[in-house]
PDB file of N, CA and C in Angstrom:
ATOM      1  N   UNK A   1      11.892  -6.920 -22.755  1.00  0.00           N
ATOM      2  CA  UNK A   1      12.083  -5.637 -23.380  1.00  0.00           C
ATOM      3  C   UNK A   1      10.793  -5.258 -24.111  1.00  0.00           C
ATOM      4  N   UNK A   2      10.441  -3.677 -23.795  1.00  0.00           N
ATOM      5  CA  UNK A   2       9.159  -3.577 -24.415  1.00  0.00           C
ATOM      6  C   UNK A   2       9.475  -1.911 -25.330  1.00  0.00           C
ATOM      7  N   UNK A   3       9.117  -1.833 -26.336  1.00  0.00           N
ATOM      8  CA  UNK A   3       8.961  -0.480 -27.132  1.00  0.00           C
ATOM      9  C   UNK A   3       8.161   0.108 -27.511  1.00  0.00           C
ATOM     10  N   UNK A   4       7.436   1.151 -27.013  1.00  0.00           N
ATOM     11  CA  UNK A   4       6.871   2.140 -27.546  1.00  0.00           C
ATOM     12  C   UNK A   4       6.812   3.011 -28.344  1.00  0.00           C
ATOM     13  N   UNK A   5       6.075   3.629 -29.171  1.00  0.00           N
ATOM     14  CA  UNK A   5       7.118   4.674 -30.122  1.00  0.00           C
ATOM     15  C   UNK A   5       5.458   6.210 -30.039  1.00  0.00           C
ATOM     16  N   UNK A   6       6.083   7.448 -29.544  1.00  0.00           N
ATOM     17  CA  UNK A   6       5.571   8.492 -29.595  1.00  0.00           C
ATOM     18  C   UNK A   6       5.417   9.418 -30.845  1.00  0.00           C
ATOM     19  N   UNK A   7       4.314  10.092 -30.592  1.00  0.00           N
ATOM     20  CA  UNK A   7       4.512  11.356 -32.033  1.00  0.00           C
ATOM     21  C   UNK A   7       5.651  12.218 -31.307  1.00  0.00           C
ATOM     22  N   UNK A   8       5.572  12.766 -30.246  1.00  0.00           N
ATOM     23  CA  UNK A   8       6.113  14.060 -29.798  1.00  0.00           C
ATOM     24  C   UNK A   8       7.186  13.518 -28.620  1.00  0.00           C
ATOM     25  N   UNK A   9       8.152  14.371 -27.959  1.00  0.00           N
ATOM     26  CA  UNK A   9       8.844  14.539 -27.093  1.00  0.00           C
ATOM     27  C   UNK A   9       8.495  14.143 -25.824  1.00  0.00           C
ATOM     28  N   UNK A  10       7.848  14.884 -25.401  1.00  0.00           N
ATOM     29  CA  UNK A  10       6.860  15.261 -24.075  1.00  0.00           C
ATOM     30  C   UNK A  10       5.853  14.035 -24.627  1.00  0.00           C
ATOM     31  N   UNK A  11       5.311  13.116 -25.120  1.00  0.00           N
ATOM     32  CA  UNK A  11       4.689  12.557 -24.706  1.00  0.00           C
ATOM     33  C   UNK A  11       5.806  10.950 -24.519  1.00  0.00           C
ATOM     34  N   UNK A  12       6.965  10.818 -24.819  1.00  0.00           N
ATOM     35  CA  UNK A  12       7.459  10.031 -24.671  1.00  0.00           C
ATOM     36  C   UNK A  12       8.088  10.401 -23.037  1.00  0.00           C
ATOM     37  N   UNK A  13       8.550  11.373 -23.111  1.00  0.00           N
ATOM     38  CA  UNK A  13       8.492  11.875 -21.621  1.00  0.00           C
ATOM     39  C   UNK A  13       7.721  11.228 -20.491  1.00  0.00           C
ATOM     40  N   UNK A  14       6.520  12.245 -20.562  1.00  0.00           N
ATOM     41  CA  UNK A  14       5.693  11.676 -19.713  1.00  0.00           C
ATOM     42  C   UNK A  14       5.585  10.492 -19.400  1.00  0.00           C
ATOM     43  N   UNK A  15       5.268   9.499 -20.819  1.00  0.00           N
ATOM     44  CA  UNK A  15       5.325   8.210 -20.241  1.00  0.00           C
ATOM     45  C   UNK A  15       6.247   7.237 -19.791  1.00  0.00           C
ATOM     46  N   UNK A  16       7.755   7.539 -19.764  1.00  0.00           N
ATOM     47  CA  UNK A  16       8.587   7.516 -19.069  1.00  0.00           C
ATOM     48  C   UNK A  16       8.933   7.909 -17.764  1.00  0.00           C
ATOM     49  N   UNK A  17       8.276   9.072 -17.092  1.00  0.00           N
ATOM     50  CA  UNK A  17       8.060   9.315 -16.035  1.00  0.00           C
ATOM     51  C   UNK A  17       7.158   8.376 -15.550  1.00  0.00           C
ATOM     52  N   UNK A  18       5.870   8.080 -16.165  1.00  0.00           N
ATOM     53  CA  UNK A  18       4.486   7.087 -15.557  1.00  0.00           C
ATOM     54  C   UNK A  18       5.119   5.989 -15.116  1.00  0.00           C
ATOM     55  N   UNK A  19       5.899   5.590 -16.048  1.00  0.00           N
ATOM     56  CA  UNK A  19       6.317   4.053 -16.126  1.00  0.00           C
ATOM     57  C   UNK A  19       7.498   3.741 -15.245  1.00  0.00           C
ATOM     58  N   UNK A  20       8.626   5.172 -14.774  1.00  0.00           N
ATOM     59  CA  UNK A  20       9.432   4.786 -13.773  1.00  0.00           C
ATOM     60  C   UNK A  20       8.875   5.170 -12.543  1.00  0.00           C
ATOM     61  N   UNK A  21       7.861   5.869 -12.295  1.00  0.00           N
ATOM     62  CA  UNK A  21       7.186   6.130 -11.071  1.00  0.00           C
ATOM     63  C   UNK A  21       6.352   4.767 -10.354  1.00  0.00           C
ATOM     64  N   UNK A  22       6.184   4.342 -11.419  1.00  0.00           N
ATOM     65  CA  UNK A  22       5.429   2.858 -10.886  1.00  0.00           C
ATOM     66  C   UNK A  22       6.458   1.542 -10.515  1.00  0.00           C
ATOM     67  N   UNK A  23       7.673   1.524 -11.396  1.00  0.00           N
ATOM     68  CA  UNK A  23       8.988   0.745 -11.203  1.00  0.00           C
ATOM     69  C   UNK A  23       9.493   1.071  -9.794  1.00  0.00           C
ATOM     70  N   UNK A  24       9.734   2.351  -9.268  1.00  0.00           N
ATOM     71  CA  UNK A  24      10.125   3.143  -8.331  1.00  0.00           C
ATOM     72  C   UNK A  24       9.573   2.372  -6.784  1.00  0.00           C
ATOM     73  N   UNK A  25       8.165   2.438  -7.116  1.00  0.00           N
ATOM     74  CA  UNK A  25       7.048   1.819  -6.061  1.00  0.00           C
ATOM     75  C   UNK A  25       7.429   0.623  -5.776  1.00  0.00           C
ATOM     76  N   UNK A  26       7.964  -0.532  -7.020  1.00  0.00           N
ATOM     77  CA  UNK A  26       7.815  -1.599  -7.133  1.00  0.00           C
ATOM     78  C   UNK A  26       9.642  -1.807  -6.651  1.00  0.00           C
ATOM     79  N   UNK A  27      10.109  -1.137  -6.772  1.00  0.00           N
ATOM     80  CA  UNK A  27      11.613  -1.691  -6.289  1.00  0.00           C
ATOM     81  C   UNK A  27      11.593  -1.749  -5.037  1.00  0.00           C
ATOM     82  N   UNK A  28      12.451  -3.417  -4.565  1.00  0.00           N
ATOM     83  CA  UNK A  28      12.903  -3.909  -2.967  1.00  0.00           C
ATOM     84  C   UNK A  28      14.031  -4.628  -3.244  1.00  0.00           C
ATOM     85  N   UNK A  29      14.932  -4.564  -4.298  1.00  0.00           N
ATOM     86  CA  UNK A  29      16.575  -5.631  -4.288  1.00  0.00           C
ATOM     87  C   UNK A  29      16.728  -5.488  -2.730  1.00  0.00           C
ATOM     88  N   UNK A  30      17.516  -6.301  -2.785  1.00  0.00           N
ATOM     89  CA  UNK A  30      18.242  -6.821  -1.076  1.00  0.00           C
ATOM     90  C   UNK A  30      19.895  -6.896  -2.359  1.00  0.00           C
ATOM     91  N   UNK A  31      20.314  -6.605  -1.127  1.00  0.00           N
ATOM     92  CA  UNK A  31      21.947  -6.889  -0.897  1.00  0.00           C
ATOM     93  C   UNK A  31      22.510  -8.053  -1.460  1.00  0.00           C
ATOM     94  N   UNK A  32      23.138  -8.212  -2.290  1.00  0.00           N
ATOM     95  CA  UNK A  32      23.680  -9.063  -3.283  1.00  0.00           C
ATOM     96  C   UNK A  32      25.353  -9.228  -2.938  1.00  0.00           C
ATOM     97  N   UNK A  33      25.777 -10.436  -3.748  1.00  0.00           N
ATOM     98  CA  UNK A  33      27.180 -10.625  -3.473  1.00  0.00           C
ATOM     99  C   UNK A  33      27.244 -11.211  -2.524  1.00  0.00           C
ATOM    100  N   UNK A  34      28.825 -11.601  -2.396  1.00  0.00           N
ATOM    101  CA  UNK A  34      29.325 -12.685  -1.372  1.00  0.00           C
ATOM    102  C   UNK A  34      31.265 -13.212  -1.686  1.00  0.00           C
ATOM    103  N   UNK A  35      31.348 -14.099  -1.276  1.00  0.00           N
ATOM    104  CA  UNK A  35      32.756 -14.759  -1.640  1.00  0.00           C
ATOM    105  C   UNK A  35      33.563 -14.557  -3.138  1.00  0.00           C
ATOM    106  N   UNK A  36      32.809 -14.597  -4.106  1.00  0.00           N
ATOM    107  CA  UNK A  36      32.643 -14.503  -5.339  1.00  0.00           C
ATOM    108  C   UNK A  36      32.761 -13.068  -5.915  1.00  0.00           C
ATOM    109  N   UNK A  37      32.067 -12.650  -5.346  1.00  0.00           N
ATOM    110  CA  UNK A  37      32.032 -10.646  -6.095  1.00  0.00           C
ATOM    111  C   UNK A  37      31.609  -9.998  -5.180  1.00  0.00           C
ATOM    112  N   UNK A  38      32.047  -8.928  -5.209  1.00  0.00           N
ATOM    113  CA  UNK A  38      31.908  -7.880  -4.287  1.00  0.00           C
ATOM    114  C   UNK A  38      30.516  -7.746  -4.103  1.00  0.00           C
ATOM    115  N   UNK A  39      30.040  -6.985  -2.743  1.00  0.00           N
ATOM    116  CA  UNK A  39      28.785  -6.814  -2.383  1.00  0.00           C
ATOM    117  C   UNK A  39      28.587  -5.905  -2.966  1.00  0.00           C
ATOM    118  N   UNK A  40      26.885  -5.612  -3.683  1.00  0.00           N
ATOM    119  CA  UNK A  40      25.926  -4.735  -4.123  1.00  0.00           C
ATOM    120  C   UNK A  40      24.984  -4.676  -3.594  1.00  0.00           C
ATOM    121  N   UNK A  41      24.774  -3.215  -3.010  1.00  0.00           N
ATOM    122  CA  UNK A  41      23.974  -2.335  -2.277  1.00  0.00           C
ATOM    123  C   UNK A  41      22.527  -2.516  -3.100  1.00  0.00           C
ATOM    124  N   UNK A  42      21.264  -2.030  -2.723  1.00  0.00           N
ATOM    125  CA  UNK A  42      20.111  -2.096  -3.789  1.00  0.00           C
ATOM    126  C   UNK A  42      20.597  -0.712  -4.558  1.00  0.00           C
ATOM    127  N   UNK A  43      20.935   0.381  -3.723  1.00  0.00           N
ATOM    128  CA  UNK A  43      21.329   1.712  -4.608  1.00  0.00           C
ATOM    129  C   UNK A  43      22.718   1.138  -5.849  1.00  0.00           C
ATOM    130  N   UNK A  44      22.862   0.256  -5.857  1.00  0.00           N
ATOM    131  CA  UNK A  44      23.928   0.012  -6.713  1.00  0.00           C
ATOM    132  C   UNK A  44      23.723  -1.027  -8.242  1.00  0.00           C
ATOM    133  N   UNK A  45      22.162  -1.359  -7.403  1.00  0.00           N
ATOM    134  CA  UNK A  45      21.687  -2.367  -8.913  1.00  0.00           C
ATOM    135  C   UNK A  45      20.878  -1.448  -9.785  1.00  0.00           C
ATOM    136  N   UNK A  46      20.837  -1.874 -11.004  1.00  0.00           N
ATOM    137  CA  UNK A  46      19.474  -1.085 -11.787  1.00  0.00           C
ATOM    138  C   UNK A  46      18.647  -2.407 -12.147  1.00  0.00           C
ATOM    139  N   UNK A  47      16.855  -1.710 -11.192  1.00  0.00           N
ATOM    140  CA  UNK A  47      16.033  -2.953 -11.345  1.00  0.00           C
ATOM    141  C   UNK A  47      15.411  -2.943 -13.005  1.00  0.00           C
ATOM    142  N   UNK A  48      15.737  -1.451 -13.520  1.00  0.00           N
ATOM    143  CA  UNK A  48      14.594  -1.165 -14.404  1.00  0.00           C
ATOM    144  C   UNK A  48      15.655  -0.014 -15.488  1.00  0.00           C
ATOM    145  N   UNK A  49      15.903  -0.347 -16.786  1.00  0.00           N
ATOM    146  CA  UNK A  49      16.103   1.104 -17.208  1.00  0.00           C
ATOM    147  C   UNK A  49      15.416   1.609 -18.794  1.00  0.00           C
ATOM    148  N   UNK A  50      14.857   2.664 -18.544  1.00  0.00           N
ATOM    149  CA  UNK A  50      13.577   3.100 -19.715  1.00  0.00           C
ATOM    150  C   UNK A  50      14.526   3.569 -20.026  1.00  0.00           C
ATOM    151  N   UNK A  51      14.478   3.901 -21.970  1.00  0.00           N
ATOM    152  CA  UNK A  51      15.713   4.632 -22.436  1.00  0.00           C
ATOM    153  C   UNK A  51      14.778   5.428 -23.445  1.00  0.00           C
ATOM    154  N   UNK A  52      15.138   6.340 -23.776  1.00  0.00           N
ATOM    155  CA  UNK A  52      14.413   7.266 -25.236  1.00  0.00           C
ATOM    156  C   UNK A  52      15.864   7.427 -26.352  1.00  0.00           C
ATOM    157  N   UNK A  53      15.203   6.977 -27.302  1.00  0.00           N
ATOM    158  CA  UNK A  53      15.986   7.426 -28.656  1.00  0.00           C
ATOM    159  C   UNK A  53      14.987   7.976 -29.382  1.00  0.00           C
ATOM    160  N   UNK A  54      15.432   9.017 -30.078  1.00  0.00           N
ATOM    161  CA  UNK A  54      15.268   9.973 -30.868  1.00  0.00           C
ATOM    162  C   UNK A  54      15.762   9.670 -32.160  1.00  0.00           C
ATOM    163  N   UNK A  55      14.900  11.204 -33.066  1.00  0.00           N
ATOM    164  CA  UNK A  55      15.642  11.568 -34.253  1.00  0.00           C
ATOM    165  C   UNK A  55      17.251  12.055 -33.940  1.00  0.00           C
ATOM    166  N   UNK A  56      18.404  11.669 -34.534  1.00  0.00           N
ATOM    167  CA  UNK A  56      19.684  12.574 -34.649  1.00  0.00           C
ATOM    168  C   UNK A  56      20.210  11.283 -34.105  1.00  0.00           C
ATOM    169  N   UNK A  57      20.757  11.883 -32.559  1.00  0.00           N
ATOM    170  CA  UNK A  57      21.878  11.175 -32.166  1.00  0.00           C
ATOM    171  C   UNK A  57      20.900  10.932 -30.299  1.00  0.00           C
ATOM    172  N   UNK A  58      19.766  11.339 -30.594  1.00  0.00           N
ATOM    173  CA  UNK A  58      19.106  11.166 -28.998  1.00  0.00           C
ATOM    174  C   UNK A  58      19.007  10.138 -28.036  1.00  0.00           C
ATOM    175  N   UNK A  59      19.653   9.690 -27.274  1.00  0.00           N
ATOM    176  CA  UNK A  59      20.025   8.621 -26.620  1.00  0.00           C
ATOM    177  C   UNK A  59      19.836   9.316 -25.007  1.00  0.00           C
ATOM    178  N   UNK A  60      18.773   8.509 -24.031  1.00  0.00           N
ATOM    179  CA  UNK A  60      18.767   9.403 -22.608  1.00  0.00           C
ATOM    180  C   UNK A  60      17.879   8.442 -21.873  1.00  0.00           C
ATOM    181  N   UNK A  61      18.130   8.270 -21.140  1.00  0.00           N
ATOM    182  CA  UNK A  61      16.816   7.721 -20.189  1.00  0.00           C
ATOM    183  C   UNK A  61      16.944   7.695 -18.277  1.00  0.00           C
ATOM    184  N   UNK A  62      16.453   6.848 -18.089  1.00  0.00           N
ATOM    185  CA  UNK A  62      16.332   6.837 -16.302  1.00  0.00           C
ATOM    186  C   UNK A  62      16.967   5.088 -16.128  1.00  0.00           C
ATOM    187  N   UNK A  63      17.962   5.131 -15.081  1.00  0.00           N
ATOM    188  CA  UNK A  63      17.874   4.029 -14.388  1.00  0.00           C
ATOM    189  C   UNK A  63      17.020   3.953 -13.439  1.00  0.00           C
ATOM    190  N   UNK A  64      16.146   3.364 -13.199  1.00  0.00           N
ATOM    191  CA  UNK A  64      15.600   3.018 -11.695  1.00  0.00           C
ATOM    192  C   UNK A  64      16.364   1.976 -10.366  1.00  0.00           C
ATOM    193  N   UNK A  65      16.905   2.255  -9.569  1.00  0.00           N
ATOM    194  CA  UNK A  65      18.136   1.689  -8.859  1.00  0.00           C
ATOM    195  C   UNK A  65      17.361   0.468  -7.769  1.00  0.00           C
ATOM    196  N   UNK A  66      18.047  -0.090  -7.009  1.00  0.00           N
ATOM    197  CA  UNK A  66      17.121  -0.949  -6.197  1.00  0.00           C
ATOM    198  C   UNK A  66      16.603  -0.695  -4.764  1.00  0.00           C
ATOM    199  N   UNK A  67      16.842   0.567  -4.372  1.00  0.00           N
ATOM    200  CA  UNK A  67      16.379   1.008  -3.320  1.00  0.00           C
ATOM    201  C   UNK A  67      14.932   2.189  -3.919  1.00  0.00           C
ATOM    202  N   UNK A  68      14.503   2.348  -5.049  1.00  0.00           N
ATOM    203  CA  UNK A  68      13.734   2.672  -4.917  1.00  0.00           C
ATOM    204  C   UNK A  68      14.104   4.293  -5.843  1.00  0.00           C
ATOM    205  N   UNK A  69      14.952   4.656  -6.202  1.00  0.00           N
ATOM    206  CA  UNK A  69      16.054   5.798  -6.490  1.00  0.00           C
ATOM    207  C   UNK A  69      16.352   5.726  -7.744  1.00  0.00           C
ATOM    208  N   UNK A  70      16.041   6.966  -8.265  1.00  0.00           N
ATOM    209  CA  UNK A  70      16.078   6.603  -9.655  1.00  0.00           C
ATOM    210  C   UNK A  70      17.005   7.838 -10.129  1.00  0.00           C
ATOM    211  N   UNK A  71      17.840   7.503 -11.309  1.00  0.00           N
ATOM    212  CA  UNK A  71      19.131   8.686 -11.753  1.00  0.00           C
ATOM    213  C   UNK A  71      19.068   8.950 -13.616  1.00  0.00           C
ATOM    214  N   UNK A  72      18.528   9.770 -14.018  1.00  0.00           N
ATOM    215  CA  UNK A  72      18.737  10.113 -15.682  1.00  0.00           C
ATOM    216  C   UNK A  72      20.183  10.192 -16.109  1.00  0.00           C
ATOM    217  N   UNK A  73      20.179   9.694 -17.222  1.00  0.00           N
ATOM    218  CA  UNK A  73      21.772   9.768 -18.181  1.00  0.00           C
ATOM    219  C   UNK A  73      21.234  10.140 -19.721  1.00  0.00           C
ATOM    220  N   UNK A  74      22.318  10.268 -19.982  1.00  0.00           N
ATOM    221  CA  UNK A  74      22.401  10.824 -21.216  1.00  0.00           C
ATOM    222  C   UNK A  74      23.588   9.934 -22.148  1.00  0.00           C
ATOM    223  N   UNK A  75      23.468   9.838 -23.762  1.00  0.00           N
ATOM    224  CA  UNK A  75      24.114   8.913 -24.228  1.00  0.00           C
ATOM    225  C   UNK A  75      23.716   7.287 -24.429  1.00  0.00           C
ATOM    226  N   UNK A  76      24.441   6.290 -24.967  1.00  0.00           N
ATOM    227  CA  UNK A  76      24.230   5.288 -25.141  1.00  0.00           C
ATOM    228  C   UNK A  76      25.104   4.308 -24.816  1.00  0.00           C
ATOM    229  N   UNK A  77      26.554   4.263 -25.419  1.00  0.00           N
ATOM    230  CA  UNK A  77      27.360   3.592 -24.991  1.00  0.00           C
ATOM    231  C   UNK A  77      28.070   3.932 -24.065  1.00  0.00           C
ATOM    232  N   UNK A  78      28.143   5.258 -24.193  1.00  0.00           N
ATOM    233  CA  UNK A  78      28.882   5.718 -22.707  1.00  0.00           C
ATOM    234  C   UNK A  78      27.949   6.722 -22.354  1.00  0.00           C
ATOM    235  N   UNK A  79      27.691   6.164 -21.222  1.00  0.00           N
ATOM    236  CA  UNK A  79      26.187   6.918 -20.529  1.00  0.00           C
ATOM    237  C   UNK A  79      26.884   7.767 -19.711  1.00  0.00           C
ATOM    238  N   UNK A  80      26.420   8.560 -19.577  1.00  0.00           N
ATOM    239  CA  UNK A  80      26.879  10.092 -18.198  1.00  0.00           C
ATOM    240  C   UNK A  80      25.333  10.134 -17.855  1.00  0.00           C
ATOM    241  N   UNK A  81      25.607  10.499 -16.429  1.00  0.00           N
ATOM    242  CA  UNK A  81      24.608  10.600 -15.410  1.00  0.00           C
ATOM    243  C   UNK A  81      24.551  12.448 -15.692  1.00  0.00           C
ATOM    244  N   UNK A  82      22.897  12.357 -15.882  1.00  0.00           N
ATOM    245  CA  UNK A  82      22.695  14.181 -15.472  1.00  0.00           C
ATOM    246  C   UNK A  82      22.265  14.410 -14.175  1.00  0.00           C
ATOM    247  N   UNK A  83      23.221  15.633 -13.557  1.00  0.00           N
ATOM    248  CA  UNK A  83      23.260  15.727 -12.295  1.00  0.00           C
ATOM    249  C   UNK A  83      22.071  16.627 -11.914  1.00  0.00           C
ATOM    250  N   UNK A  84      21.190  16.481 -10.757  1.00  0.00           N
ATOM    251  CA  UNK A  84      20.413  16.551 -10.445  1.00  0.00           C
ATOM    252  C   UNK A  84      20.332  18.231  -9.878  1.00  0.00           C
ATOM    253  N   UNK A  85      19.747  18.483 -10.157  1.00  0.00           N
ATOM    254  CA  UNK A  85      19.671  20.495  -9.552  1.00  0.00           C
ATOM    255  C   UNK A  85      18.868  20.181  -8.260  1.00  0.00           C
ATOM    256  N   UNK A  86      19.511  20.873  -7.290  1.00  0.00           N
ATOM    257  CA  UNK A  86      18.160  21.017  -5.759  1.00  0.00           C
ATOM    258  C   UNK A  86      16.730  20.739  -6.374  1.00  0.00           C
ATOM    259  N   UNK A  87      15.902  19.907  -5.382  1.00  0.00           N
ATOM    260  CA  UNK A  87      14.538  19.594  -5.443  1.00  0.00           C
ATOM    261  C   UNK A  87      14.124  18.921  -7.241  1.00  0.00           C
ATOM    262  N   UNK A  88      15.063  19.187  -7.610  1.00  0.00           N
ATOM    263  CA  UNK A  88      14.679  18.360  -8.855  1.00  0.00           C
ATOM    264  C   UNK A  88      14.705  16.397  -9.228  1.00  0.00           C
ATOM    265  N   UNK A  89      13.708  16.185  -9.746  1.00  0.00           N
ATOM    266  CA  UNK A  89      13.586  14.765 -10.033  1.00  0.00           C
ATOM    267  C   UNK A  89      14.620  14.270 -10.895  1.00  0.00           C
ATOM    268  N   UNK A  90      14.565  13.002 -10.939  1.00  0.00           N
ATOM    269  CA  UNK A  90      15.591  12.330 -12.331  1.00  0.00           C
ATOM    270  C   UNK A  90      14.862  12.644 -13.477  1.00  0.00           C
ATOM    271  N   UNK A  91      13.314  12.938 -13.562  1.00  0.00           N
ATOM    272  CA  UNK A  91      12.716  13.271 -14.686  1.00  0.00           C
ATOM    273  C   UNK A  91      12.465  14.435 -15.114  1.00  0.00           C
ATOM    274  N   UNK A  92      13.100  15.520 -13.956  1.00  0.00           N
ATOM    275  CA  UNK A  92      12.804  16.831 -14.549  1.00  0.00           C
ATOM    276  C   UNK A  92      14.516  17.091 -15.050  1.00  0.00           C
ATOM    277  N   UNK A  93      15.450  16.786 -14.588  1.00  0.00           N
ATOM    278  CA  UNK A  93      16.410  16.647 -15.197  1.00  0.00           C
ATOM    279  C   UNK A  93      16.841  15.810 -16.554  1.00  0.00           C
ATOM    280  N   UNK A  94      16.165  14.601 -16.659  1.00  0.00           N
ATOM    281  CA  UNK A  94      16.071  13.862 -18.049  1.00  0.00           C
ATOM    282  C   UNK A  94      15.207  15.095 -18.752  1.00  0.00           C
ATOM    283  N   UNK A  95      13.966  15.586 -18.767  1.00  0.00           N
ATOM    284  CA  UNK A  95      13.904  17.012 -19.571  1.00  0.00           C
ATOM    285  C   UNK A  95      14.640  17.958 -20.008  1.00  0.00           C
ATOM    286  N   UNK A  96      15.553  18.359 -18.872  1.00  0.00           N
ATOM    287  CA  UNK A  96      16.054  19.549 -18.981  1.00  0.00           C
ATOM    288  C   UNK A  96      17.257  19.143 -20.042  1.00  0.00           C
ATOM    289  N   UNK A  97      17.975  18.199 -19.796  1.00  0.00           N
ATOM    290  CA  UNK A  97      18.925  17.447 -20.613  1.00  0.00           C
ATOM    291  C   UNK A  97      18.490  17.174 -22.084  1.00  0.00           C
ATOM    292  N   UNK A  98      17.396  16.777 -22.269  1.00  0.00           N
ATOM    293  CA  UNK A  98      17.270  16.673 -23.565  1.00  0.00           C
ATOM    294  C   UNK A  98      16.565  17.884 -24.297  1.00  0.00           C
ATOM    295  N   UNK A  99      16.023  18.586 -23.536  1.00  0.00           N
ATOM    296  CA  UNK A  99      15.324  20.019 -24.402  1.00  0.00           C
ATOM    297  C   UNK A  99      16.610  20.772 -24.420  1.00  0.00           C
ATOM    298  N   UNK A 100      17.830  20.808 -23.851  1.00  0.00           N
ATOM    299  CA  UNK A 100      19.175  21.274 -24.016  1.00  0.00           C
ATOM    300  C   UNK A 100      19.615  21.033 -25.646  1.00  0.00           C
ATOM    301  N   UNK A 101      19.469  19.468 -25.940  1.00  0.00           N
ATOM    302  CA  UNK A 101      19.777  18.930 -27.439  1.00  0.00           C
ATOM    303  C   UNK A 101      18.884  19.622 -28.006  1.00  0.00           C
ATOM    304  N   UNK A 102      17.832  19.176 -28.013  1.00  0.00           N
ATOM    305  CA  UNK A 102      16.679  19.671 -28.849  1.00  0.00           C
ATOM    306  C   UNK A 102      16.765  20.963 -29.675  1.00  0.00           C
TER     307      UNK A 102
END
């Protein structure tokens, strides 16, 4: 576990984008499970997940999944996935989601 801490929004942003764009590259899980527990897909693991907390109640970040696929949520203990608009990234939606709070 590693923490960073930003002056501004957008620069914690950004480097949350840098840092799952490079995770992204770096994900190859294989297929998991067997006799024991159900099989998991790589789209079903999270290899990587960056989170941002804020001033207030700001809780949001990106899973990065194991095929390479990455999905923004919102929250902490009970995370909700923000759903993705046409052509939009998990990181332009992790924006849009939190400049919503903001």
């Amino acid at each position: 576990m590693r923490r960073a801490y930003f002056e501004t929004l957008d620069a914690a942003l950004v480097a949350i984008e840098r840092e799952g764009r490079e995770l992204e590259r770096g994900a190859d899980a294989r297929p998991v499970g067997g006799k024991l527990m159900r099989p998991l897909e790589p789209v079903q693991q999270v290899v990587a997940r960056l989170e941002l907390a804020g001033p207030g109640r700001l809780r949001a970040g990106v899973d990065v999944r194991g095929d390479g696929s990455s999905e923004a949520f919102t929250g902490r203990i009970r995370r909700r996935v923000v759903g993705q608009r046409r052509r939009e990234s998990a990181y332009e939606a992790l924006r849009r989601a939190v400049g919503e709070r903001a």
